[in-house]
C-alpha atoms as a PDB file:
ATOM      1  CA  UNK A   1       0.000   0.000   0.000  1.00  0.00           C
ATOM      2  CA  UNK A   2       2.816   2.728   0.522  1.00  0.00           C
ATOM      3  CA  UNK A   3       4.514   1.864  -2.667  1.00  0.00           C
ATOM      4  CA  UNK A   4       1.139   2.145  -4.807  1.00  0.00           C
ATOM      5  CA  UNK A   5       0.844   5.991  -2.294  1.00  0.00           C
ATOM      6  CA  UNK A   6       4.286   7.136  -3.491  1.00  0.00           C
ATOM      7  CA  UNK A   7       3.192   6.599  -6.725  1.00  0.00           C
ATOM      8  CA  UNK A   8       0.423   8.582  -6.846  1.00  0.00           C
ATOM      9  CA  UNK A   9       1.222  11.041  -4.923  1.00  0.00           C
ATOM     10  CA  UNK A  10       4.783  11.086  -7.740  1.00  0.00           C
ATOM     11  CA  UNK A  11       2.115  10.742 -10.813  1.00  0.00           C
ATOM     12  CA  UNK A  12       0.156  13.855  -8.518  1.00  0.00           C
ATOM     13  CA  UNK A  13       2.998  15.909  -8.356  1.00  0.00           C
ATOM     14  CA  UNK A  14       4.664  15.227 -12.148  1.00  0.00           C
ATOM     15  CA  UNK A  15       0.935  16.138 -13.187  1.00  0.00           C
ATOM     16  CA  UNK A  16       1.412  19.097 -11.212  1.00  0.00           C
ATOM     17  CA  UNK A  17       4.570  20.167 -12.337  1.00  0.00           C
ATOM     18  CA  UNK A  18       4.037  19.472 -15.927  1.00  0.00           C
ATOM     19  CA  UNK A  19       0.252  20.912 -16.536  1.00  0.00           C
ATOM     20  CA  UNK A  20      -0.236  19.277 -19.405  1.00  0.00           C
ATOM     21  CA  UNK A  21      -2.887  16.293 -19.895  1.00  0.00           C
ATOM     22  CA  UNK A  22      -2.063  15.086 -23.624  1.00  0.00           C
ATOM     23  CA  UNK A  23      -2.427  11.126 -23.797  1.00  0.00           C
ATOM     24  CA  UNK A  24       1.131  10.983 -24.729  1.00  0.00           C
ATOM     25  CA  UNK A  25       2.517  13.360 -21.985  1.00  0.00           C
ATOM     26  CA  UNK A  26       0.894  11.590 -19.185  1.00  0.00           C
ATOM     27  CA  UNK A  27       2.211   8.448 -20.367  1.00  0.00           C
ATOM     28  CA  UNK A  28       5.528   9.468 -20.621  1.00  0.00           C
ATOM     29  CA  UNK A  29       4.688  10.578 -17.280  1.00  0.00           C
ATOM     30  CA  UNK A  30       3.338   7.535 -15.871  1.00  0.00           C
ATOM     31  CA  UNK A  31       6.874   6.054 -17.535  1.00  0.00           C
ATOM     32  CA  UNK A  32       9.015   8.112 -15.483  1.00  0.00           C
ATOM     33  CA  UNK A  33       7.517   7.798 -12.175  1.00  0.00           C
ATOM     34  CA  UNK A  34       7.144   4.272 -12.759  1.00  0.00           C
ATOM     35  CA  UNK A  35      11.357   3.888 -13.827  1.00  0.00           C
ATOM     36  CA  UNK A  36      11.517   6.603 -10.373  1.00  0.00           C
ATOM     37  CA  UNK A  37      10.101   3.832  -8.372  1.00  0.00           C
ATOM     38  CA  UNK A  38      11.676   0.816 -10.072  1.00  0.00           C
ATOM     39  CA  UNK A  39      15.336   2.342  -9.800  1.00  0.00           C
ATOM     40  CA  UNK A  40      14.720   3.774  -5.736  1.00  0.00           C
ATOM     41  CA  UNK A  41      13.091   0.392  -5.607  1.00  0.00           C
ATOM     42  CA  UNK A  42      16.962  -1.321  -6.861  1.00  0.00           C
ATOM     43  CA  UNK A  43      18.780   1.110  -4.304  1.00  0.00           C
ATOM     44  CA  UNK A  44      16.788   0.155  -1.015  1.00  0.00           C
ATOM     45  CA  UNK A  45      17.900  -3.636  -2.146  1.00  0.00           C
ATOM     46  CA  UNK A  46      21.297  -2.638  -2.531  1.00  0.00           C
ATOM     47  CA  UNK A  47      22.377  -0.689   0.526  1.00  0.00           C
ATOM     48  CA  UNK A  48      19.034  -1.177   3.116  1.00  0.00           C
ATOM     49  CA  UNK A  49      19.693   2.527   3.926  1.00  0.00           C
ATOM     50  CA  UNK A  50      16.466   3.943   5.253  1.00  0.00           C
ATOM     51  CA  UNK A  51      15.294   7.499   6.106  1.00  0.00           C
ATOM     52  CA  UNK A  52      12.493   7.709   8.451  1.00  0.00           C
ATOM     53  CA  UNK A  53      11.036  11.002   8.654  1.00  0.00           C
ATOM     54  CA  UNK A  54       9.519  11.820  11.994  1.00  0.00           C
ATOM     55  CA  UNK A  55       8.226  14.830  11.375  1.00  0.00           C
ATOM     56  CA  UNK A  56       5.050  16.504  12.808  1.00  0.00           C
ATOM     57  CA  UNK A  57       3.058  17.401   9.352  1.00  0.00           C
ATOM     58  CA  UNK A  58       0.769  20.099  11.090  1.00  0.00           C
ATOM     59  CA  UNK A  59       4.121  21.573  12.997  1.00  0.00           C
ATOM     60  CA  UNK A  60       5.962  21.164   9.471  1.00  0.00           C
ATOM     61  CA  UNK A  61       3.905  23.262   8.289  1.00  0.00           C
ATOM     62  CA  UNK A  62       3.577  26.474  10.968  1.00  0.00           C
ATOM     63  CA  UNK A  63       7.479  25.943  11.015  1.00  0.00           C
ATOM     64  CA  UNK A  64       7.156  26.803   7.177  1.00  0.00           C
ATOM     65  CA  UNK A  65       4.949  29.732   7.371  1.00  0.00           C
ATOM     66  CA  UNK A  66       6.879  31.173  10.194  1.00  0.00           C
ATOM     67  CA  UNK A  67      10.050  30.918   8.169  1.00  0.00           C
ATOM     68  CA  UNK A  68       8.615  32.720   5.246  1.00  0.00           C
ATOM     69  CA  UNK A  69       8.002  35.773   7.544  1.00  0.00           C
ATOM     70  CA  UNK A  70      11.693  35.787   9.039  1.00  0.00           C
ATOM     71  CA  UNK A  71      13.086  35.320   5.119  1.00  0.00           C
ATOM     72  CA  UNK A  72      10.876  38.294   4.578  1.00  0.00           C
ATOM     73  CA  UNK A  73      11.813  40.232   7.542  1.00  0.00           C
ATOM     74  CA  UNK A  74      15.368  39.682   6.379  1.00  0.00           C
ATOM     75  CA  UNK A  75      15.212  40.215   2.928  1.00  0.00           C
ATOM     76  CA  UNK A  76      14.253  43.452   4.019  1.00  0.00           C
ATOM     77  CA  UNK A  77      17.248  44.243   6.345  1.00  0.00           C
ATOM     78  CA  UNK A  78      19.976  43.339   3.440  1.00  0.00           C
ATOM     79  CA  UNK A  79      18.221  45.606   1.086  1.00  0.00           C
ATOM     80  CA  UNK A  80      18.292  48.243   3.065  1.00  0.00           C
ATOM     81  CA  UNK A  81      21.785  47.289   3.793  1.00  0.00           C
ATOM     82  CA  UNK A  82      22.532  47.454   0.112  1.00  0.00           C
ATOM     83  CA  UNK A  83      20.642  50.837  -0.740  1.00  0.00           C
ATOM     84  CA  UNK A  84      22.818  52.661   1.883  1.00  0.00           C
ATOM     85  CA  UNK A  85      25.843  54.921   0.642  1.00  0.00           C
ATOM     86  CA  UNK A  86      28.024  53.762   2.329  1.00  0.00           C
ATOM     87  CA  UNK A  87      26.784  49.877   2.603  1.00  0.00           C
ATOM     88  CA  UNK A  88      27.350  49.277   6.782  1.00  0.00           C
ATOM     89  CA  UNK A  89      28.426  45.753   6.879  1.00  0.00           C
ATOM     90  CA  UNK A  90      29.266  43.649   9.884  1.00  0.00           C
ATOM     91  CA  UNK A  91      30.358  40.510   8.809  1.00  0.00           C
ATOM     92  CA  UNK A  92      30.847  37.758  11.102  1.00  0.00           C
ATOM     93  CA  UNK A  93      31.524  34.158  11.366  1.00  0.00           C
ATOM     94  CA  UNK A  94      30.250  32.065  14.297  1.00  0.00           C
ATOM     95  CA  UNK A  95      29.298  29.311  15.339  1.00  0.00           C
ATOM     96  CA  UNK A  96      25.462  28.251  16.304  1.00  0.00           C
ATOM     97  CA  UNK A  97      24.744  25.033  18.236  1.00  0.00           C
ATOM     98  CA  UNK A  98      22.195  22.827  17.089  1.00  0.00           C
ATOM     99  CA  UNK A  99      19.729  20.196  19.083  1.00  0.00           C
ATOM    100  CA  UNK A 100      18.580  18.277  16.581  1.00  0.00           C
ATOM    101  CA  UNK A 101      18.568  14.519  16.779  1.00  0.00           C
ATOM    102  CA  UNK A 102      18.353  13.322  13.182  1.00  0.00           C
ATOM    103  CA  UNK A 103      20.301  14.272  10.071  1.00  0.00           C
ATOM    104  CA  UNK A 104      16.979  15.367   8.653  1.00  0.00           C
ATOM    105  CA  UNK A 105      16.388  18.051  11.268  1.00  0.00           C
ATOM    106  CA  UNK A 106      19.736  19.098  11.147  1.00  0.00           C
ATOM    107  CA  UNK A 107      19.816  19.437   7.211  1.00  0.00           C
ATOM    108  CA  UNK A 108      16.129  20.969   7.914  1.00  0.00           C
ATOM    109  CA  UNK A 109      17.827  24.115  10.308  1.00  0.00           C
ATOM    110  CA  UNK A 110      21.235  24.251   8.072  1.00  0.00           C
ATOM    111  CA  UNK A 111      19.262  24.924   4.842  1.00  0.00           C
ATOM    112  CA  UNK A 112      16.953  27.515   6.870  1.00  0.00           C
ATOM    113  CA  UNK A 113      19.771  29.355   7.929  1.00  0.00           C
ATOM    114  CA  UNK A 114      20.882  29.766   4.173  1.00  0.00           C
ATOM    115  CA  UNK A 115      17.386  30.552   3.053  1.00  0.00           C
ATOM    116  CA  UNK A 116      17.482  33.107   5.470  1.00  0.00           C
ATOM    117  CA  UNK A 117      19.246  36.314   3.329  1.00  0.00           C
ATOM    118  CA  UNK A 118      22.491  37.655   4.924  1.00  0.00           C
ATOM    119  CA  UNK A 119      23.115  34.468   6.532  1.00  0.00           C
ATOM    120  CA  UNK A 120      24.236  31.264   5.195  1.00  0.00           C
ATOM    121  CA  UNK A 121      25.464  27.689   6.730  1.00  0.00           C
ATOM    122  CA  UNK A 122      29.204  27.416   6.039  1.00  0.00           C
ATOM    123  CA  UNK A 123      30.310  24.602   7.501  1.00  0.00           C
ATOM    124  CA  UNK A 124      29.180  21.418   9.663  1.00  0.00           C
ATOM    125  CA  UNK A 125      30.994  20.800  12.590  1.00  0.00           C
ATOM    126  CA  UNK A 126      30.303  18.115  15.978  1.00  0.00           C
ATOM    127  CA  UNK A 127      27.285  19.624  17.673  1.00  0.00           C
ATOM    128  CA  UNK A 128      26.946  22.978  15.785  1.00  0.00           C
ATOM    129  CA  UNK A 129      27.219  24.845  12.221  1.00  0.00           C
ATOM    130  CA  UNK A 130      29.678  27.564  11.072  1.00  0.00           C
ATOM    131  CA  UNK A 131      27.514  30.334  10.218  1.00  0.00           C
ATOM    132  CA  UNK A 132      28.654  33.381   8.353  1.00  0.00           C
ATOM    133  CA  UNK A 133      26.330  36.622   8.662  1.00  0.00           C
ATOM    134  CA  UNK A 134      26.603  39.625   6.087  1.00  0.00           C
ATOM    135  CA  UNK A 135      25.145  42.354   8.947  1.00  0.00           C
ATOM    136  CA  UNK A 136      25.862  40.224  12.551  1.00  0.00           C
ATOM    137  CA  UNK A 137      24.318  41.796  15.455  1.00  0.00           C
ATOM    138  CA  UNK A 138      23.928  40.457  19.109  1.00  0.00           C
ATOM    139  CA  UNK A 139      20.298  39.158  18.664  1.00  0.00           C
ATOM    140  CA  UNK A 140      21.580  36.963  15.467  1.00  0.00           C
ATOM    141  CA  UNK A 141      22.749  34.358  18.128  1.00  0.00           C
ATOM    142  CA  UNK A 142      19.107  34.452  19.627  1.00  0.00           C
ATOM    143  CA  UNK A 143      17.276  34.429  16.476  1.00  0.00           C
ATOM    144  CA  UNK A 144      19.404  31.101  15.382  1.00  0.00           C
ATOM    145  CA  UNK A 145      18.367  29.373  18.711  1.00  0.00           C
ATOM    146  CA  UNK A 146      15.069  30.394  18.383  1.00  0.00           C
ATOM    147  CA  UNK A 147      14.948  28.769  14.842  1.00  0.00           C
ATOM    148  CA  UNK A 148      16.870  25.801  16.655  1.00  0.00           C
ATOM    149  CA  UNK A 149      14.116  25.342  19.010  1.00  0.00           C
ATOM    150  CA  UNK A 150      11.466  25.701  16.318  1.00  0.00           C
ATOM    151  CA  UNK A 151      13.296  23.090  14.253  1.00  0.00           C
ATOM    152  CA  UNK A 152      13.765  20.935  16.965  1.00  0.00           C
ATOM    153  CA  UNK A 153       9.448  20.913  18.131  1.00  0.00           C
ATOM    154  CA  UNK A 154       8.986  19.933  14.381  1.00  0.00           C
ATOM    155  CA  UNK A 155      11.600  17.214  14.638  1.00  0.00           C
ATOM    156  CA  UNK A 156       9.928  15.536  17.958  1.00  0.00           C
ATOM    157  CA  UNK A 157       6.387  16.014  16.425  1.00  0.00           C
ATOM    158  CA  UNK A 158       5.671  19.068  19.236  1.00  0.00           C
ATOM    159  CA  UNK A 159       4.739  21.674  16.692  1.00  0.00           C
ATOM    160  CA  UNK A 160       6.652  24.599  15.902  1.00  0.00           C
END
């Protein structure tokens, strides 16, 4: 039953993606997802590695929405940055701790912190990421831990 899910919710999404319905197109379609599946299908066999995501959908999603707002709220801050005469920068690198269990939730909060503008994820290191900020301030530390925290209530199913 999860096999025939993934692929309809693959078929969903390439029907989606694609927006056309010509005979031909969706079978060329139904092809692809089908070869998709058969290929994943010959990977699983040959290594058993397995990725369980155990992630709260509902919190997944508030996590999302939130993040939108800080990328906004930052977008605004570098272009203001960049409009200036004299372009005030206060670069910094640093390092942010995360709490994250999985690799999942850690990629999850490494890949916010570069969608975030002005910041970006430079390097992994034991128990925290490198993280280099175009305008650093004191509160940058505080933001990144209250992403952490976010990240982390998604990761344990709590919410966001």
């Amino acid at each position: 039953m999860r096999k025939v899910l993934a692929l309809a919710s693959l078929f969903a999404l390439w029907l989606l993606m694609s927006g056309l319905f010509k005979p031909l197109l969706i079978g060329l379609g139904l092809v692809s997802v089908l070869a998709v599946a058969w290929l994943t299908g010959r990977m699983d066999r040959q290594d058993g590695d397995r990725l369980e995501l155990r992630l709260s959908p509902l919190g997944m999603g508030r996590y999302l929405l939130w993040l939108m707002g800080e990328i906004a709220r930052a977008n605004w801050a570098v272009t203001r940055i960049i409009l200036a005469r004299d372009m005030p920068l206060r670069q910094h690198l640093f390092r942010t701790p995360f709490s994250q269990k999985s690799d999942l939730g850690q990629v999850i909060f490494a890949n916010s912190i570069t969608l975030t503008p002005g910041t970006i994820t430079v390097e992994t290191e034991r128990g925290g990421f490198l993280v280099h900020a175009l305008d650093y301030s004191e509160g940058d530390a505080a933001a990144l831990a209250e992403m952490d925290r976010r990240v982390a209530a998604v990761e344990s199913g709590g919410g966001g």
